[in-house]
C-alpha atoms as a PDB file:
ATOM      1  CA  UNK A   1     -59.198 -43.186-142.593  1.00  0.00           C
ATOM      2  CA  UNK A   2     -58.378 -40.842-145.283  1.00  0.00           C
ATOM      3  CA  UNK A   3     -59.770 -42.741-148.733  1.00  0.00           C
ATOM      4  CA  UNK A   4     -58.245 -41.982-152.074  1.00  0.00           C
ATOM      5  CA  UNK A   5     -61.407 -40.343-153.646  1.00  0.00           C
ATOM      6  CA  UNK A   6     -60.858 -37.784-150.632  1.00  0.00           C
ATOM      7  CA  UNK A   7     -57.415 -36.875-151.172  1.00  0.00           C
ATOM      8  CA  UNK A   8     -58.315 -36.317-155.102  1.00  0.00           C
ATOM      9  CA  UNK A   9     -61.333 -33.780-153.537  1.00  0.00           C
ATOM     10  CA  UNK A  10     -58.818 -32.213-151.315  1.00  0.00           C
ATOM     11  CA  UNK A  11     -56.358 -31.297-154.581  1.00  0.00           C
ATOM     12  CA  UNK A  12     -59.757 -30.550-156.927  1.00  0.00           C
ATOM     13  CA  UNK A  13     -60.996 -27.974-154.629  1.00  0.00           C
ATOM     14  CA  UNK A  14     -57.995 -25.864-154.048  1.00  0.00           C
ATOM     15  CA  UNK A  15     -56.212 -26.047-157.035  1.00  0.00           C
ATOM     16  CA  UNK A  16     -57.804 -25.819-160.653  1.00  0.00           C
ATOM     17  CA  UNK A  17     -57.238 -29.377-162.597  1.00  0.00           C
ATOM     18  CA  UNK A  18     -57.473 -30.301-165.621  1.00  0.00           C
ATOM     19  CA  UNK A  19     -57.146 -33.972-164.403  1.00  0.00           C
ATOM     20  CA  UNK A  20     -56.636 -35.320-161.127  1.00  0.00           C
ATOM     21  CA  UNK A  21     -55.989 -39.847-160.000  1.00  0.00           C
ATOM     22  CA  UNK A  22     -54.979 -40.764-156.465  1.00  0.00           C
ATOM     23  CA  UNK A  23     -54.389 -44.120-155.386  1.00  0.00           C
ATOM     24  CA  UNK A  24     -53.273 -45.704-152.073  1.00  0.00           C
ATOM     25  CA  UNK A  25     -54.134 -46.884-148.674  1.00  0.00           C
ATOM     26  CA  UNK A  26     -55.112 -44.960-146.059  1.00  0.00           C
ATOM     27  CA  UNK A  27     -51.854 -43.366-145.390  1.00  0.00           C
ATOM     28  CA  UNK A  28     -49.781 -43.801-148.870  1.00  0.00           C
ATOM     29  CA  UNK A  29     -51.125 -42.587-151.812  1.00  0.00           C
ATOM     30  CA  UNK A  30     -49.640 -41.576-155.751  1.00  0.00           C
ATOM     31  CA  UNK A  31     -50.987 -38.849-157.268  1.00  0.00           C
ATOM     32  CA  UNK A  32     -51.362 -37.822-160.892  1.00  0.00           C
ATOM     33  CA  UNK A  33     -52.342 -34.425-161.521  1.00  0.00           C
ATOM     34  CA  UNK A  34     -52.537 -31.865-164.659  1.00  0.00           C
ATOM     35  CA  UNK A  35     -53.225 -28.098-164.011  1.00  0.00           C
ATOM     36  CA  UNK A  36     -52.340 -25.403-165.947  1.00  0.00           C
ATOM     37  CA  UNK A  37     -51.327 -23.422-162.104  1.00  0.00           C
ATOM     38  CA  UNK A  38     -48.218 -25.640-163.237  1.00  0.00           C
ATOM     39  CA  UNK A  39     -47.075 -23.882-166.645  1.00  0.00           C
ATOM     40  CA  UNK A  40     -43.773 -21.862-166.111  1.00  0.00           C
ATOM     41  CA  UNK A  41     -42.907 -23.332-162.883  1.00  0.00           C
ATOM     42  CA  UNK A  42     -40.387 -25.995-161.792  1.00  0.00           C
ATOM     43  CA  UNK A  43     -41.598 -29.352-160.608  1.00  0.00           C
ATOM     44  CA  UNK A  44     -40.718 -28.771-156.942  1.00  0.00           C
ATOM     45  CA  UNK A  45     -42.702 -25.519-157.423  1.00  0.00           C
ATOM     46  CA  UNK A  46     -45.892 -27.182-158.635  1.00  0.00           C
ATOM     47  CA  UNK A  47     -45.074 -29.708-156.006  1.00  0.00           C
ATOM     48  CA  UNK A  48     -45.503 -27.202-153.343  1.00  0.00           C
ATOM     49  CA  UNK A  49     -48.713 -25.791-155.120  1.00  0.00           C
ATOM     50  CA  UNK A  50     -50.396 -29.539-154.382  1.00  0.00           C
ATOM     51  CA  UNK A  51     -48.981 -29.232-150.634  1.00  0.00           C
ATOM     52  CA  UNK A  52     -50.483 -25.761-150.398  1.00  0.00           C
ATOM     53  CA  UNK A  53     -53.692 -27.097-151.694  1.00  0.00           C
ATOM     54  CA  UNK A  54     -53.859 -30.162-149.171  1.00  0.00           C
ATOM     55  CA  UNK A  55     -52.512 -27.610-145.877  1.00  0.00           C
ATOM     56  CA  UNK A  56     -53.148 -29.522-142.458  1.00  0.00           C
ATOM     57  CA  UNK A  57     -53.991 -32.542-144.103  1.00  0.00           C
ATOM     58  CA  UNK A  58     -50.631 -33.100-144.960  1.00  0.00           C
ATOM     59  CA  UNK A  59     -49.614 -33.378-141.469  1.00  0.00           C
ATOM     60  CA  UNK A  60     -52.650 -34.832-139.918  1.00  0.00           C
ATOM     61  CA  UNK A  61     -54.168 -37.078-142.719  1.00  0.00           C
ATOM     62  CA  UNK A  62     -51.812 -37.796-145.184  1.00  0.00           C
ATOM     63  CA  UNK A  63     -48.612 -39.824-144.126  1.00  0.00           C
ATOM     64  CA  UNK A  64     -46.944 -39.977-147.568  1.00  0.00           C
ATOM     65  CA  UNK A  65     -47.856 -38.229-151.564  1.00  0.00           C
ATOM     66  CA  UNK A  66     -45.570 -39.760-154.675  1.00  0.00           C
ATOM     67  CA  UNK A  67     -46.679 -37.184-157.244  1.00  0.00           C
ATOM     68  CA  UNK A  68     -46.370 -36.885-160.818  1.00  0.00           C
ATOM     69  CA  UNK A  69     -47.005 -33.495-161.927  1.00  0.00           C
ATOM     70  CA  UNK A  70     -48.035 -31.776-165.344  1.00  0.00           C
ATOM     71  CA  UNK A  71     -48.977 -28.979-167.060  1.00  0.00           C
ATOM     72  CA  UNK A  72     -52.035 -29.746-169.445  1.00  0.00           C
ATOM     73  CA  UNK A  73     -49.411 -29.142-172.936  1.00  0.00           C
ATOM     74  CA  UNK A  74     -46.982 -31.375-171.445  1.00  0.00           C
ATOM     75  CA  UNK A  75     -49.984 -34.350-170.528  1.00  0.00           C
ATOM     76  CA  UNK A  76     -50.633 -33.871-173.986  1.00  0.00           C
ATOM     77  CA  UNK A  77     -47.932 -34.441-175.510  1.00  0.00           C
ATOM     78  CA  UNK A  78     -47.553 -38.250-173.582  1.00  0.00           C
ATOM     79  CA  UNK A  79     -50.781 -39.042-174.997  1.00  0.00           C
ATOM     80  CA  UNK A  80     -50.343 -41.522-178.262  1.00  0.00           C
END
């Protein structure tokens, strides 16, 4: 069974992060994730840049991703 640590790997090798949590069980998991790959691009576009990064595993490993996406400027600017 795919473990949460794993599916943060999966993201942190394919796609340069500034910052990178996954939580969930097995089949669910909710992902936060800053990259600046994500600057200039809609959030359905940096969406599909964390699908890219996961490829098969989506399908085979990976049931279900909630994802909040950011770029590193806009992460910032939520931190008090």
């Amino acid at each position: 069974m795919v473990q949460p640590d794993d599916v943060q790997a999966y993201i942190a090798e394919r796609l340069p992060c500034d910052l990178v949590r996954v939580v969930g069980d097995g089949q669910h998991f909710e992902a936060l994730i800053v990259s600046p790959e994500f600057r200039g691009k809609t959030r359905i576009q940096q969406h599909q840049l964390v699908y890219r990064a996961l490829g098969d595993r989506m399908r085979q490993e990976i049931h279900a991703l909630s994802m909040q996406t950011f770029t590193p400027e806009d992460w910032a600017a939520r931190q008090p």
